[in-house]
N, C-alpha and C. Protein backbone atom coordinates (compact mmCIF):
# COMPACT_ATOMS: atom_id res chain seq x y z
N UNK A 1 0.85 -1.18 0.00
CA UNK A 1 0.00 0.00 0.00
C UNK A 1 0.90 1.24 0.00
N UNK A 2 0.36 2.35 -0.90
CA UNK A 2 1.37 3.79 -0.98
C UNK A 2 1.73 4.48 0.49
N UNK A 3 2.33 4.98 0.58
CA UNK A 3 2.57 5.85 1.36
C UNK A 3 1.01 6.65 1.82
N UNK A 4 0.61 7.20 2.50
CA UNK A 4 -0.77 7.24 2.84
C UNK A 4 -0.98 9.18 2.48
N UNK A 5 0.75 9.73 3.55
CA UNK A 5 0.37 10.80 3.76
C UNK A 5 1.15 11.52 2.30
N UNK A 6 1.40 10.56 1.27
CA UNK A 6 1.71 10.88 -0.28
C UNK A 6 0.37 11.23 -1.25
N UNK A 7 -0.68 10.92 -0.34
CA UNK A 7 -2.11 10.54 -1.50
C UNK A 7 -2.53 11.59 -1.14
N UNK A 8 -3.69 12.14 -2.05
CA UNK A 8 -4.40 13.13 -1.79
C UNK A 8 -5.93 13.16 -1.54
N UNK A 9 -6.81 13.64 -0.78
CA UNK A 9 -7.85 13.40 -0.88
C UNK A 9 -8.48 13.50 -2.12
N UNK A 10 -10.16 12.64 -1.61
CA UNK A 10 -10.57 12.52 -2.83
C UNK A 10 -11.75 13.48 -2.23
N UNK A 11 -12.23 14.49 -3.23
CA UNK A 11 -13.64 14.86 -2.91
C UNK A 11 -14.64 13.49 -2.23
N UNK A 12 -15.84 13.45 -1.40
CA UNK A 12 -16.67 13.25 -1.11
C UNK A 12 -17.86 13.34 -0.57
N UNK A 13 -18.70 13.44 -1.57
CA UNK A 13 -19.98 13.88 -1.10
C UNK A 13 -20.93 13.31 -0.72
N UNK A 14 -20.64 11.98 -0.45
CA UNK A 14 -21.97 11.22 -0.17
C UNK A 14 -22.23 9.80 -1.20
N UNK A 15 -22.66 9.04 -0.85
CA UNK A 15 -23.18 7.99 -2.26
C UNK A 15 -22.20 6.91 -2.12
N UNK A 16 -21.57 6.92 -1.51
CA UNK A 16 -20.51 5.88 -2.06
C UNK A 16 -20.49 4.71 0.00
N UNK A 17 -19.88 3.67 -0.45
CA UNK A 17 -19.91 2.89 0.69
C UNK A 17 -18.77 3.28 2.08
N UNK A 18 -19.49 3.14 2.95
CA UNK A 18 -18.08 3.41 3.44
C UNK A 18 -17.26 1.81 3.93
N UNK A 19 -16.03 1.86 4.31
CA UNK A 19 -15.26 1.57 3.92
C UNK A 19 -15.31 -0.34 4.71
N UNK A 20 -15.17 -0.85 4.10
CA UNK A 20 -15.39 -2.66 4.53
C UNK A 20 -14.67 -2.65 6.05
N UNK A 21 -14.88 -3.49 7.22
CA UNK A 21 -13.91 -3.62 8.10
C UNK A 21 -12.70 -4.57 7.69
N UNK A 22 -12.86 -5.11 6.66
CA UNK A 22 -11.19 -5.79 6.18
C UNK A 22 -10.01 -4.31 5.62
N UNK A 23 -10.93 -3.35 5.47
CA UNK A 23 -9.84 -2.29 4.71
C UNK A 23 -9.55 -1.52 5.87
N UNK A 24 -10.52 -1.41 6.99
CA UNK A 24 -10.31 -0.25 8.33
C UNK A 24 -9.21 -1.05 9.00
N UNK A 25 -9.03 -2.16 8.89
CA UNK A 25 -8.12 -3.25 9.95
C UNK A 25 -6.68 -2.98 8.96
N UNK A 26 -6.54 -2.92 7.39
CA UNK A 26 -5.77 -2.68 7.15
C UNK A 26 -5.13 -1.36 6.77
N UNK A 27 -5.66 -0.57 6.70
CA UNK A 27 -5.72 1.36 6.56
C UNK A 27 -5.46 1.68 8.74
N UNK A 28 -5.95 0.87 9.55
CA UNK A 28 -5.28 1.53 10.92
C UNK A 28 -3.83 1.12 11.25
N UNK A 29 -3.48 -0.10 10.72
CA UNK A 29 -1.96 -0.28 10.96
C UNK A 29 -1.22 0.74 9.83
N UNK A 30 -1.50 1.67 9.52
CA UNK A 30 -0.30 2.59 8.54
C UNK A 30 -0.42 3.75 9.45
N UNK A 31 -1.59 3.88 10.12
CA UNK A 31 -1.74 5.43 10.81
C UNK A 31 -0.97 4.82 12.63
N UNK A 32 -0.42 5.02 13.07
CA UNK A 32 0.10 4.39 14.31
C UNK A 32 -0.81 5.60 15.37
N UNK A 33 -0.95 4.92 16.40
CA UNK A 33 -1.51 5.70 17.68
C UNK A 33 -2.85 6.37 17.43
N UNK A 34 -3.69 5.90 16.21
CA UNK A 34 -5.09 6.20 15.99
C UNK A 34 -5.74 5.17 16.37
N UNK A 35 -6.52 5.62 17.30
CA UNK A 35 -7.54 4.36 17.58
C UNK A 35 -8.49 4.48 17.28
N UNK A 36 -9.32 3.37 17.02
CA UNK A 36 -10.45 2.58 16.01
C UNK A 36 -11.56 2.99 16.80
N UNK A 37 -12.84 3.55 16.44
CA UNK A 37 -13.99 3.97 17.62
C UNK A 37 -15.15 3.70 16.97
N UNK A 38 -16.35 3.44 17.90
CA UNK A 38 -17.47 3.20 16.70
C UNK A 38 -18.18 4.45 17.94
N UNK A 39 -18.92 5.55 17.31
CA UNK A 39 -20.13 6.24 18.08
C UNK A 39 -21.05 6.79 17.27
N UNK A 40 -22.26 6.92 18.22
CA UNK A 40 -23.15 6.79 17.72
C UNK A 40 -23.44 6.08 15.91
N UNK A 41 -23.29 5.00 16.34
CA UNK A 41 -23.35 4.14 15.20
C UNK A 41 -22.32 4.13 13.83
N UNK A 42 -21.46 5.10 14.06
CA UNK A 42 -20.48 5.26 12.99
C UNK A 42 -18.91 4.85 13.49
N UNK A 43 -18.28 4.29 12.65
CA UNK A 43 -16.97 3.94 13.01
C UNK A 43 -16.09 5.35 13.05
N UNK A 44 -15.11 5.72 13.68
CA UNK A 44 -14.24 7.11 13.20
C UNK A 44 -13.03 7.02 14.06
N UNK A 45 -11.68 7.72 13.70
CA UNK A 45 -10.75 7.25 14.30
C UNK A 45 -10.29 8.52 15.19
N UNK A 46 -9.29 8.32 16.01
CA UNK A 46 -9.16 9.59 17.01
C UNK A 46 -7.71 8.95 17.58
N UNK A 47 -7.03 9.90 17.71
CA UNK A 47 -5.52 10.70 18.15
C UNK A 47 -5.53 11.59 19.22
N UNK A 48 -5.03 11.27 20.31
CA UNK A 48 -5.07 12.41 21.24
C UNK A 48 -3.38 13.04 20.94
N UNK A 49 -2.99 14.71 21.00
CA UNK A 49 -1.53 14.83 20.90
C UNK A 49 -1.20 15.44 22.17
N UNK A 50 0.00 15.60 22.84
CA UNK A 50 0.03 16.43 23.82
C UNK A 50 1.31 17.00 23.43
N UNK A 51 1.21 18.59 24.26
CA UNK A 51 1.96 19.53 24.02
C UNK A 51 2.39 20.37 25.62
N UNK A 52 3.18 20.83 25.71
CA UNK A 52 3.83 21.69 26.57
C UNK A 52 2.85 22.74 27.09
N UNK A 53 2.27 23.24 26.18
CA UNK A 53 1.42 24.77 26.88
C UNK A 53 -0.05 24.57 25.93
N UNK A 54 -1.04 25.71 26.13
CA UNK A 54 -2.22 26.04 25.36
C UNK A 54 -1.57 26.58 23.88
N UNK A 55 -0.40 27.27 24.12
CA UNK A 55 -0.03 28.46 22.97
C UNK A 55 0.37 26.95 21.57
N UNK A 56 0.68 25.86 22.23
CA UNK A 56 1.70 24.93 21.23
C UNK A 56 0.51 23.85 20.35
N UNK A 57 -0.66 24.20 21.62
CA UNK A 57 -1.91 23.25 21.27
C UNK A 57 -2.65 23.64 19.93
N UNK A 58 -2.78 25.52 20.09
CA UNK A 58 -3.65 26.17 19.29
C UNK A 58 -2.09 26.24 18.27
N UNK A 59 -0.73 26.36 17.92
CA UNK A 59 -0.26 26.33 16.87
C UNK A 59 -0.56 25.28 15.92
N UNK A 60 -0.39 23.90 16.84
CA UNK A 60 -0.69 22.67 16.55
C UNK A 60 -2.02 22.70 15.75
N UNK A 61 -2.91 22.91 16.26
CA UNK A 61 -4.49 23.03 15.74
C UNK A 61 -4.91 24.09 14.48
N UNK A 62 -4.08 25.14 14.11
CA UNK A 62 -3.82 26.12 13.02
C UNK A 62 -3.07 25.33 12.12
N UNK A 63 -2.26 24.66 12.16
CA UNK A 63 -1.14 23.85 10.83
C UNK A 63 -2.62 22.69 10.41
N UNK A 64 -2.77 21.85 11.66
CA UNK A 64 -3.67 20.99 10.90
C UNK A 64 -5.04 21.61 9.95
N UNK A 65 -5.38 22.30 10.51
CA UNK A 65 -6.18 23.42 9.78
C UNK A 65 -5.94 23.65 8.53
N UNK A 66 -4.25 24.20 8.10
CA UNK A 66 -3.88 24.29 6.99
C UNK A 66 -4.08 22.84 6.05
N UNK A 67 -3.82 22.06 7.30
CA UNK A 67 -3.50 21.00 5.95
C UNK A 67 -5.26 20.85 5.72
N UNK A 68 -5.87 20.37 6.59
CA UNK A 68 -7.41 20.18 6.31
C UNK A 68 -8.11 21.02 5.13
N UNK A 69 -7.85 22.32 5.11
CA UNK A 69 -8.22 23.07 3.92
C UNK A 69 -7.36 22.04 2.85
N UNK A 70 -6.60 22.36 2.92
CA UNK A 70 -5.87 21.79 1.34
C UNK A 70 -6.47 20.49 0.68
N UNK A 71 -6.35 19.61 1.79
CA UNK A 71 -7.32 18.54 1.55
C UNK A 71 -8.37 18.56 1.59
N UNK A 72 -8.97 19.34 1.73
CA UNK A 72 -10.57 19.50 1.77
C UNK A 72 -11.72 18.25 2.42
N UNK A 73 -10.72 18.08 3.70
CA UNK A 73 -11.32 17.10 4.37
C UNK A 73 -10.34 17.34 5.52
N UNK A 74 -12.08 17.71 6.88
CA UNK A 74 -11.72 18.51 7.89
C UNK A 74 -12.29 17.65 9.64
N UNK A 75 -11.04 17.43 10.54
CA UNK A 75 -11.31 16.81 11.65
C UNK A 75 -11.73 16.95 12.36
N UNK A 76 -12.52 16.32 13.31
CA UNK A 76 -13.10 17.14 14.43
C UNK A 76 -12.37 17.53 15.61
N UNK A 77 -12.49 18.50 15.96
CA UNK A 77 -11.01 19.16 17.11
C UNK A 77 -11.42 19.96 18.26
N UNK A 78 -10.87 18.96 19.17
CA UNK A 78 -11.13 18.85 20.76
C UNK A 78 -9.77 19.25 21.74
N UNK A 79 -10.00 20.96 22.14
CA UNK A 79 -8.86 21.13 22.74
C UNK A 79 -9.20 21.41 24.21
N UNK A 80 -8.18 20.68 25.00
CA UNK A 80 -8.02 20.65 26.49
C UNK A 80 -6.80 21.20 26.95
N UNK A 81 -6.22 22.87 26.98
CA UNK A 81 -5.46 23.04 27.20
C UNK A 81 -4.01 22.18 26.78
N UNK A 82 -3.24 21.79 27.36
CA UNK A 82 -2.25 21.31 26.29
C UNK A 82 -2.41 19.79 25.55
N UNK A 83 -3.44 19.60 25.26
CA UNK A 83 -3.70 18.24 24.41
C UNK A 83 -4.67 18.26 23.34
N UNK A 84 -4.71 17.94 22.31
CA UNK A 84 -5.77 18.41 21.43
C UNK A 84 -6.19 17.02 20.99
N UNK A 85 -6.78 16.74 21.03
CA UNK A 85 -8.06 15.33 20.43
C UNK A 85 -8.27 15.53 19.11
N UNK A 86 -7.69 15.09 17.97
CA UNK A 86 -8.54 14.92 16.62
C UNK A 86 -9.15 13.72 16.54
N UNK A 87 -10.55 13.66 15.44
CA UNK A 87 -11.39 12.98 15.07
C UNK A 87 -11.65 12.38 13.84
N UNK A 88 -11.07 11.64 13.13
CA UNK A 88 -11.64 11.92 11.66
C UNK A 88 -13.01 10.81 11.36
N UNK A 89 -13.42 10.75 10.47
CA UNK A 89 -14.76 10.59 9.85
C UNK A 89 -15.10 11.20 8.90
N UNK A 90 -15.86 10.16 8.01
CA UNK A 90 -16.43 11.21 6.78
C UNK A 90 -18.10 11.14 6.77
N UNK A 91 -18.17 12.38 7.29
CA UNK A 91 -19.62 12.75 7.97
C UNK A 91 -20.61 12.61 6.86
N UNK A 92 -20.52 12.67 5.32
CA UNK A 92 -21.15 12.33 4.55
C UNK A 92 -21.51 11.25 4.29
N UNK A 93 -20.84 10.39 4.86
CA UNK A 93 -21.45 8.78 4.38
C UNK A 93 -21.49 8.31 5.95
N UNK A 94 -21.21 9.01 7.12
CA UNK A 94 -21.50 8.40 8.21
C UNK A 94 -20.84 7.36 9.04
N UNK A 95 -19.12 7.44 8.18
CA UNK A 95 -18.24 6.19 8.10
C UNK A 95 -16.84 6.66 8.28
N UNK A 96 -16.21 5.60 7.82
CA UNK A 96 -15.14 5.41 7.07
C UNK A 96 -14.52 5.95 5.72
N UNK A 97 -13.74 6.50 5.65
CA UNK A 97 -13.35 6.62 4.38
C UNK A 97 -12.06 6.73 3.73
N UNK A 98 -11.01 6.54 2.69
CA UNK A 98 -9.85 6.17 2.95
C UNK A 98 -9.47 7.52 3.04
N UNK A 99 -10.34 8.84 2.90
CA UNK A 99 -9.70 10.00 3.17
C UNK A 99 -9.38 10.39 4.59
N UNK A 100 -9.78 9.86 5.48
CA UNK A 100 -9.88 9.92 6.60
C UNK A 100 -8.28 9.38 7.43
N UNK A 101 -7.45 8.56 6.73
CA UNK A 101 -6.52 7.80 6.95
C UNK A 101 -5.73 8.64 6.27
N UNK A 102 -5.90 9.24 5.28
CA UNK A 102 -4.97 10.32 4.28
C UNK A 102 -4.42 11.01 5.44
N UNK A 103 -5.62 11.55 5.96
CA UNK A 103 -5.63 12.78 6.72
C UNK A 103 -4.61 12.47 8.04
N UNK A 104 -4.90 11.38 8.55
CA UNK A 104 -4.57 10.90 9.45
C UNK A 104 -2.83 11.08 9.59
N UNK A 105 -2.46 10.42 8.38
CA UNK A 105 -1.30 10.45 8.12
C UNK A 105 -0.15 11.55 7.76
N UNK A 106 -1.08 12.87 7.31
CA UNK A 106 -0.29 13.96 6.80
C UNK A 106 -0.72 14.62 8.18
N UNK A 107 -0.99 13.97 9.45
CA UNK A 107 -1.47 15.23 10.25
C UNK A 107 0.03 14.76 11.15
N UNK A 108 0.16 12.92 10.85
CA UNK A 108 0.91 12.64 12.09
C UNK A 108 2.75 13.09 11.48
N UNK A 109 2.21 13.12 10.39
CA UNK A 109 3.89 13.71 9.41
C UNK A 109 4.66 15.17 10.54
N UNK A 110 3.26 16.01 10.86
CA UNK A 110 3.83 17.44 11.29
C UNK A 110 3.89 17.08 12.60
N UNK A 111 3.60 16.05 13.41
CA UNK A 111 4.16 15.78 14.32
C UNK A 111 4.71 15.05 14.90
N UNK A 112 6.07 14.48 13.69
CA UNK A 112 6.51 13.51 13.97
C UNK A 112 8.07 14.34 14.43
């Protein structure tokens, strides 16, 4: 499988399946330290990061931002003073999606 955080998103709007649990079992071993969640009835993955101060949390949370625009596929973001919680999911189909793992991967690049 490519490099993850090499791919680019794909538009999605809806219509399409989301993603088999043979592909989520193999799309979570490329993203490391994302764990697998099912709520309210949807599968979605989540990263907690931690940081030194609030100031490093909200820099942290502005870059991913950047990248989320670019990709045009955007996380859900949960900040607790120095730790920020991302979420991904693709809220259009209620799932899974391999953009979601894209994302995953170009988020964990800037903080590696």
């Amino acid at each position: 499988m490519e490099n993850l955080a090499n791919k680019k998103c794909v538009p999605c709007e809806g219509g399409v399946p989301s993603l088999k649990d043979e592909e989520v079992k193999e799309f979570i071993t490329k993203v490391v330290g994302w764990n697998l969640e099912e709520e309210d009835g949807h599968k979605q993955i989540s990263k907690t990061f931690k940081f030194k101060n609030f100031r490093e949390s909200l820099d942290f949370v502005n870059t991913v931002g950047k990248i989320a625009e670019g990709e045009g596929h955007h996380p859900d973001i949960h900040i607790h003073y120095n730790r920020v919680t991302l979420v991904n999911y693709t809220h259009a189909i209620s799932g899974l999606h391999e953009n979601d793992f894209i994302l995953a991967a170009k988020i964990d690049e800037i903080k590696a």
